[in-house]
N, C-alpha and C. Protein backbone atom coordinates (compact mmCIF):
# COMPACT_ATOMS: atom_id res chain seq x y z
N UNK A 1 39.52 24.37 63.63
CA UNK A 1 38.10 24.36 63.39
C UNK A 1 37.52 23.13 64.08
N UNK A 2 36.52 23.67 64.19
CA UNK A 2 35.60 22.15 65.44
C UNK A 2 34.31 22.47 64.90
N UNK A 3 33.90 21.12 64.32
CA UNK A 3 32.19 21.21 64.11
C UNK A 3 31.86 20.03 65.44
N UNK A 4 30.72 20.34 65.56
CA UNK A 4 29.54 19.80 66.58
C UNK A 4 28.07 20.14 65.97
N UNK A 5 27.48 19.03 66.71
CA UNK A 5 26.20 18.89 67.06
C UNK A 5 25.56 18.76 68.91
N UNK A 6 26.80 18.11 69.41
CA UNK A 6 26.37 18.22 70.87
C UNK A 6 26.41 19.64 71.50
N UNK A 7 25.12 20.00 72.31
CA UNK A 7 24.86 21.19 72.67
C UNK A 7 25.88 21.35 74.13
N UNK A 8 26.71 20.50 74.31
CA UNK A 8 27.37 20.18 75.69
C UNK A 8 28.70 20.40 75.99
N UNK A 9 29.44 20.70 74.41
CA UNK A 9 29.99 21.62 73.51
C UNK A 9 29.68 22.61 73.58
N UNK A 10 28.57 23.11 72.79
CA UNK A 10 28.54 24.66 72.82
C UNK A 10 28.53 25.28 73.94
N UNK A 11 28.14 24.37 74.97
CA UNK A 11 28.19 25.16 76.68
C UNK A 11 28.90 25.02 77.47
N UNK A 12 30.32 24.34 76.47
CA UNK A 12 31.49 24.37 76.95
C UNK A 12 32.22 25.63 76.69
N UNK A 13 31.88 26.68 75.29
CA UNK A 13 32.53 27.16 74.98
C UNK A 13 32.01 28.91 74.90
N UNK A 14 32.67 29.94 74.82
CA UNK A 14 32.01 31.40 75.25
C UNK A 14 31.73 31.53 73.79
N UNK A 15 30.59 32.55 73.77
CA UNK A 15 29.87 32.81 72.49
C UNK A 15 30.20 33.44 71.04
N UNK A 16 31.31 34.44 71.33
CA UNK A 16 32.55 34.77 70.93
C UNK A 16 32.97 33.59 69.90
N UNK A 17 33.62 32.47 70.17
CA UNK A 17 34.16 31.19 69.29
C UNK A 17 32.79 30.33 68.69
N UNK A 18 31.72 31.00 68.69
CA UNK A 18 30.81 30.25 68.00
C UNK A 18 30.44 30.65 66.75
N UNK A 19 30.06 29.77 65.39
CA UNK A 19 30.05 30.44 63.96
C UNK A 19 28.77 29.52 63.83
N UNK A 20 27.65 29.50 63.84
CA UNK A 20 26.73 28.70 62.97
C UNK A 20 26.37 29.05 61.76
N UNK A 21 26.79 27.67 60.59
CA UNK A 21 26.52 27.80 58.65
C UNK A 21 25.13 27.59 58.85
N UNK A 22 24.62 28.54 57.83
CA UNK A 22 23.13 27.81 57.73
C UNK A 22 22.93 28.07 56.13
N UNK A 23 22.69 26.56 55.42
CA UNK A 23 22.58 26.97 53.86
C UNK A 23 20.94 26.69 53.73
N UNK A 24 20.33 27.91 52.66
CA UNK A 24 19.62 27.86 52.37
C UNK A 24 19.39 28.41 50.98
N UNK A 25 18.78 27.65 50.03
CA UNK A 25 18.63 28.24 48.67
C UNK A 25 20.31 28.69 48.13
N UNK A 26 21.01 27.07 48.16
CA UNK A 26 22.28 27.46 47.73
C UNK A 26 23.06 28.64 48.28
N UNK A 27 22.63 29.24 49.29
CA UNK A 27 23.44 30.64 49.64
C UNK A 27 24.07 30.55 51.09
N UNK A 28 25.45 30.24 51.40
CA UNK A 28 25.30 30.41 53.17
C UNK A 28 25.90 31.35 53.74
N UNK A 29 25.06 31.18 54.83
CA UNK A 29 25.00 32.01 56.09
C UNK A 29 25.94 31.88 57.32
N UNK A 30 26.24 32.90 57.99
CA UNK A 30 26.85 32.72 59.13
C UNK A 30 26.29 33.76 59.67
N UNK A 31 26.15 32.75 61.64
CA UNK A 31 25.60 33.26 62.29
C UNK A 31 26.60 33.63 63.58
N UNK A 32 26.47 34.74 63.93
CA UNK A 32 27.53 35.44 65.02
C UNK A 32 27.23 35.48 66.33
N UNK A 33 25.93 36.31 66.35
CA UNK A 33 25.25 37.20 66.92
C UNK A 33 24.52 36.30 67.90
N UNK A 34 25.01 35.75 69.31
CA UNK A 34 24.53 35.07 70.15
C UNK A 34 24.44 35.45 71.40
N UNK A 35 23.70 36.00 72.58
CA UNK A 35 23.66 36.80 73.61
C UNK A 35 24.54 35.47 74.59
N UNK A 36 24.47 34.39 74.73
CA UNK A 36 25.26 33.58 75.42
C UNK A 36 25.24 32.07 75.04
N UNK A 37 26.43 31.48 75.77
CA UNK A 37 27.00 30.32 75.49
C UNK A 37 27.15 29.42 76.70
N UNK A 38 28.44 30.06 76.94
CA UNK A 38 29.44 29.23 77.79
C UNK A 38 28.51 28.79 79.27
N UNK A 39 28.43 28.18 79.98
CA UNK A 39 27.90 27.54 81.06
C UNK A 39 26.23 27.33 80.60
N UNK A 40 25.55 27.67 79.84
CA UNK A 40 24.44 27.62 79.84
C UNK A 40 23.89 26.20 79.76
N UNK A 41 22.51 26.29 80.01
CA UNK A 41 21.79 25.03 80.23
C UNK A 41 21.56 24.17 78.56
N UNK A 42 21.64 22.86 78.45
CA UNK A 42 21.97 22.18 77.28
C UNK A 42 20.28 22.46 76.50
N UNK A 43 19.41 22.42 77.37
CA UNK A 43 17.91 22.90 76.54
C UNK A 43 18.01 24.45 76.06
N UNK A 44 18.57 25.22 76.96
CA UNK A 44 18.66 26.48 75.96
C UNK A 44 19.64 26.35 74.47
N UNK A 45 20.76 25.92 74.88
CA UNK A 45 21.48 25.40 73.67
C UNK A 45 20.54 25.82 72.86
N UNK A 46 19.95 24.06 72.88
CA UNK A 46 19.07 23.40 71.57
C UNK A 46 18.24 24.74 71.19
N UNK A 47 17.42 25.07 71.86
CA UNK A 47 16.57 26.40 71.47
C UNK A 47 17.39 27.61 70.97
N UNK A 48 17.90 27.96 71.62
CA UNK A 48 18.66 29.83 71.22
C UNK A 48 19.52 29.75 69.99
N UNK A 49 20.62 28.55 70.48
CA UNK A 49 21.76 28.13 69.62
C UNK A 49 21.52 27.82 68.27
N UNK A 50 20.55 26.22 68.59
CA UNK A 50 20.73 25.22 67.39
C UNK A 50 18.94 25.43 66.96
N UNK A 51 18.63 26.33 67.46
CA UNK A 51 16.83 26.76 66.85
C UNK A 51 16.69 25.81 66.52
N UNK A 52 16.35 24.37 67.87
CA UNK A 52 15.52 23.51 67.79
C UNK A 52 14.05 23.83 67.93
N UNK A 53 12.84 23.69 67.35
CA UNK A 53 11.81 24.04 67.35
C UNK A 53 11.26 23.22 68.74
N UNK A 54 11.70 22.47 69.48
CA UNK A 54 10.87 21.84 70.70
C UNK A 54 12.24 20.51 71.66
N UNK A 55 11.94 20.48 72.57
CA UNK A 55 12.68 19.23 73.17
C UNK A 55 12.47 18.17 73.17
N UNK A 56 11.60 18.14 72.89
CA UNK A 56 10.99 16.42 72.47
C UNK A 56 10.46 16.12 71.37
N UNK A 57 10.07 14.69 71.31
CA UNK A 57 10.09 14.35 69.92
C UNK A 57 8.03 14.98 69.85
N UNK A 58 7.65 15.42 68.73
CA UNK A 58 6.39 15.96 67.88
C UNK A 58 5.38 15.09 69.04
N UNK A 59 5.26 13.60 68.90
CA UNK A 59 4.28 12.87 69.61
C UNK A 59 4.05 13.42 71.13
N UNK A 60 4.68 13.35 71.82
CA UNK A 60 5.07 13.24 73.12
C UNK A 60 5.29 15.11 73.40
N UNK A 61 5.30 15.72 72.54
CA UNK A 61 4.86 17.42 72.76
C UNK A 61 3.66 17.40 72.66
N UNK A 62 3.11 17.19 71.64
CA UNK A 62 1.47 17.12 71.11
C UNK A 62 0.64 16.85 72.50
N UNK A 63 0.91 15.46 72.76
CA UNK A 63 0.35 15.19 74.04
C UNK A 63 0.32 16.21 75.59
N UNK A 64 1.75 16.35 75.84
CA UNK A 64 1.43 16.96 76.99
C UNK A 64 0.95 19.06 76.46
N UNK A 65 1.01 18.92 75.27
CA UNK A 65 0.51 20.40 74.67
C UNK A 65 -1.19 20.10 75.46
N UNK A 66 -1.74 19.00 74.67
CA UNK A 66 -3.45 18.55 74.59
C UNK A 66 -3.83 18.32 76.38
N UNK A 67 -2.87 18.05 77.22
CA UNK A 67 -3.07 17.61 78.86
C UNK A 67 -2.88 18.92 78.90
N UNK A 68 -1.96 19.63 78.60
CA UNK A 68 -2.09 21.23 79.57
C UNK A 68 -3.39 22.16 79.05
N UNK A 69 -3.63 21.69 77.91
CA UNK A 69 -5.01 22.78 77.21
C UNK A 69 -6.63 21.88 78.42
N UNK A 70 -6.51 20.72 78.59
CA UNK A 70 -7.68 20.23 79.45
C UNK A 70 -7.37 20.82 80.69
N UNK A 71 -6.19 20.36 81.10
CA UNK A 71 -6.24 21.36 82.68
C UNK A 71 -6.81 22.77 82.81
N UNK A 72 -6.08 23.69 82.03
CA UNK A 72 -6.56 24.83 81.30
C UNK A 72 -8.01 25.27 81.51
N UNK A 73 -8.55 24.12 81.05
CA UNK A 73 -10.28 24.01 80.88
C UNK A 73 -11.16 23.56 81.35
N UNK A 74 -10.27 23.49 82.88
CA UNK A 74 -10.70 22.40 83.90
C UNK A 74 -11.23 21.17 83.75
N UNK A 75 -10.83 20.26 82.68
CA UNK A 75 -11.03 19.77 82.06
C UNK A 75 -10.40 17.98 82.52
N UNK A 76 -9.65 18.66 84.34
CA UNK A 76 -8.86 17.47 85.02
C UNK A 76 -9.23 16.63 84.97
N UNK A 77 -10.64 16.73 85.78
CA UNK A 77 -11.10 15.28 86.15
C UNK A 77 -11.63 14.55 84.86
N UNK A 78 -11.61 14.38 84.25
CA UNK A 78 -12.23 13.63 83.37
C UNK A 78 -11.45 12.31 82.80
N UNK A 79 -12.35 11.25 82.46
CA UNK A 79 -11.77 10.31 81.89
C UNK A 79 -10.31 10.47 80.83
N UNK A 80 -11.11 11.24 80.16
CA UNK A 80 -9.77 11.28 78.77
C UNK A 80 -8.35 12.29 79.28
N UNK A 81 -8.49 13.37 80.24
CA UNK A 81 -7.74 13.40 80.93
C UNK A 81 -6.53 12.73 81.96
N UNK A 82 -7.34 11.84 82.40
CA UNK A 82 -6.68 10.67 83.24
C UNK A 82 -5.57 10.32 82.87
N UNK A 83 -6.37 9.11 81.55
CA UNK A 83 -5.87 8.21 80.74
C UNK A 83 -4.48 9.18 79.97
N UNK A 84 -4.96 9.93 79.68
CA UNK A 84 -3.80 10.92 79.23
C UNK A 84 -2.22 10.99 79.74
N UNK A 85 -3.21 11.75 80.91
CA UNK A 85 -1.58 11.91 81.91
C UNK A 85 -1.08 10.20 82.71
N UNK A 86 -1.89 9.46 82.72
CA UNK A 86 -1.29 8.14 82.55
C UNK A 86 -0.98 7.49 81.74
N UNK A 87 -1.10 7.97 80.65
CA UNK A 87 -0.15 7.34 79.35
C UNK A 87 1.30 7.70 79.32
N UNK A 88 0.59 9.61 79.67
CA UNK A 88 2.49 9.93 79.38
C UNK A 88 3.45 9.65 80.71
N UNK A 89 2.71 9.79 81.78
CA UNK A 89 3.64 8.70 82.65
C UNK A 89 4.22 7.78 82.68
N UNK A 90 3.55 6.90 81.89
CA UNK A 90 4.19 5.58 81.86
C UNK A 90 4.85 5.55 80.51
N UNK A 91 5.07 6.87 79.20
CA UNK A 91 5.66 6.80 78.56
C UNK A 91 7.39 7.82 78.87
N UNK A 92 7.16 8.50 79.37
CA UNK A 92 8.25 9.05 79.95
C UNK A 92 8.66 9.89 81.05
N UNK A 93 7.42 8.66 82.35
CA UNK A 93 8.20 8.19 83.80
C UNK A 93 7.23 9.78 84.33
N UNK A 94 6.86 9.39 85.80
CA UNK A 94 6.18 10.11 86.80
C UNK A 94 6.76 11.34 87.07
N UNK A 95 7.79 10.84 87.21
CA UNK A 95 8.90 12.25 87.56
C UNK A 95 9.48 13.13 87.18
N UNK A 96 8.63 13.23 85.27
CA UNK A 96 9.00 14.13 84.52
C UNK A 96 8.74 15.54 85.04
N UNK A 97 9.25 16.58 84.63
CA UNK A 97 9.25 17.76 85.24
C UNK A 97 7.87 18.18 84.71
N UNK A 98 7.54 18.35 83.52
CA UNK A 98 6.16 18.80 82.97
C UNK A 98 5.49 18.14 83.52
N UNK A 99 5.31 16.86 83.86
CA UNK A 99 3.96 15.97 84.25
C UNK A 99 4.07 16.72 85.98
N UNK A 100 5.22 16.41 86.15
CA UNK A 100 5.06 17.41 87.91
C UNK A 100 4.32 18.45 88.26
N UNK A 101 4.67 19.28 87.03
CA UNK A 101 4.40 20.67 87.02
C UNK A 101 2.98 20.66 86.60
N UNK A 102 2.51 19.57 85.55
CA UNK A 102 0.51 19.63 85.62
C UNK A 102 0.10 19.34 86.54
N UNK A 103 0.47 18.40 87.16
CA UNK A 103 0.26 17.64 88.97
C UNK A 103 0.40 19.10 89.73
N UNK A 104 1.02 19.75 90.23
CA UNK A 104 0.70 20.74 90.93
C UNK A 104 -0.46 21.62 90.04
N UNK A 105 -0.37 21.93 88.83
CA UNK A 105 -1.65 22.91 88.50
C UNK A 105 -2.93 22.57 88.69
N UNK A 106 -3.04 20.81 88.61
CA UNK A 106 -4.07 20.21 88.69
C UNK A 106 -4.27 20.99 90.68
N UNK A 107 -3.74 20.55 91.17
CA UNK A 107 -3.28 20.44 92.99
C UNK A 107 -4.21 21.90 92.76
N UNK A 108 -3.24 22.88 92.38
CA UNK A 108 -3.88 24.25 92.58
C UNK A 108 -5.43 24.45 92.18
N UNK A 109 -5.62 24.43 90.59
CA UNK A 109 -6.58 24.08 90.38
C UNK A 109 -8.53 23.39 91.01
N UNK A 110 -7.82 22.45 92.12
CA UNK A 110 -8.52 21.78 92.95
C UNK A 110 -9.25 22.54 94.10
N UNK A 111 -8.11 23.02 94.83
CA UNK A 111 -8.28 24.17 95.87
C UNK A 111 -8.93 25.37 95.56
N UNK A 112 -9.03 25.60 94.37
CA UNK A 112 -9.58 27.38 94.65
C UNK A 112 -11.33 27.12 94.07
């Protein structure tokens, strides 16, 4: 028997050898029934596997949730926009994939 929490583990291993307990209201559960495992990406893990509700921590979702609803609403240029997506830059770095990925919608956005 092998318990874990690292999802780096579970995508070490085929789906088959996986058992997740889940107690609730004194009663537990086991879970079988997993379409895949083995090689998969460590964010699906967390999601499919370990039904993490998000990848990041609540603050830092919230935020780039509130930057993609202004883009959304063309809502780019604006001050509180800015400041926004330069906060979360400088809270977790330019080269994040989401902040990339508003940077091009913004890009698109611009052009049409």
């Amino acid at each position: 028997m092998l318990s874990t929490h690292s999802p780096h583990i579970v995508s070490a291993v085929h789906k088959e050898q996986i058992r997740v307990l889940i107690k609730e209201n004194n009663h537990l559960s086991v879970i079988t029934n997993f379409t895949r495992s083995y090689g998969v990406k460590v964010d699906q893990i967390l999601l499919e596997i370990f039904r993490t509700n998000a990848l990041r921590i609540p603050e830092i979702e919230n935020k780039l949730l509130k930057l993609r609803e202004m883009v959304s609403s063309n809502q780019y240029d604006s001050d509180e926009c800015n400041m926004l997506k330069q906060e979360l830059e400088k809270t977790i770095g330019y080269d994040d994939t989401d902040l990339a990925l508003i940077r091009l919608e913004i890009a698109k956005r611009k052009k049409i």
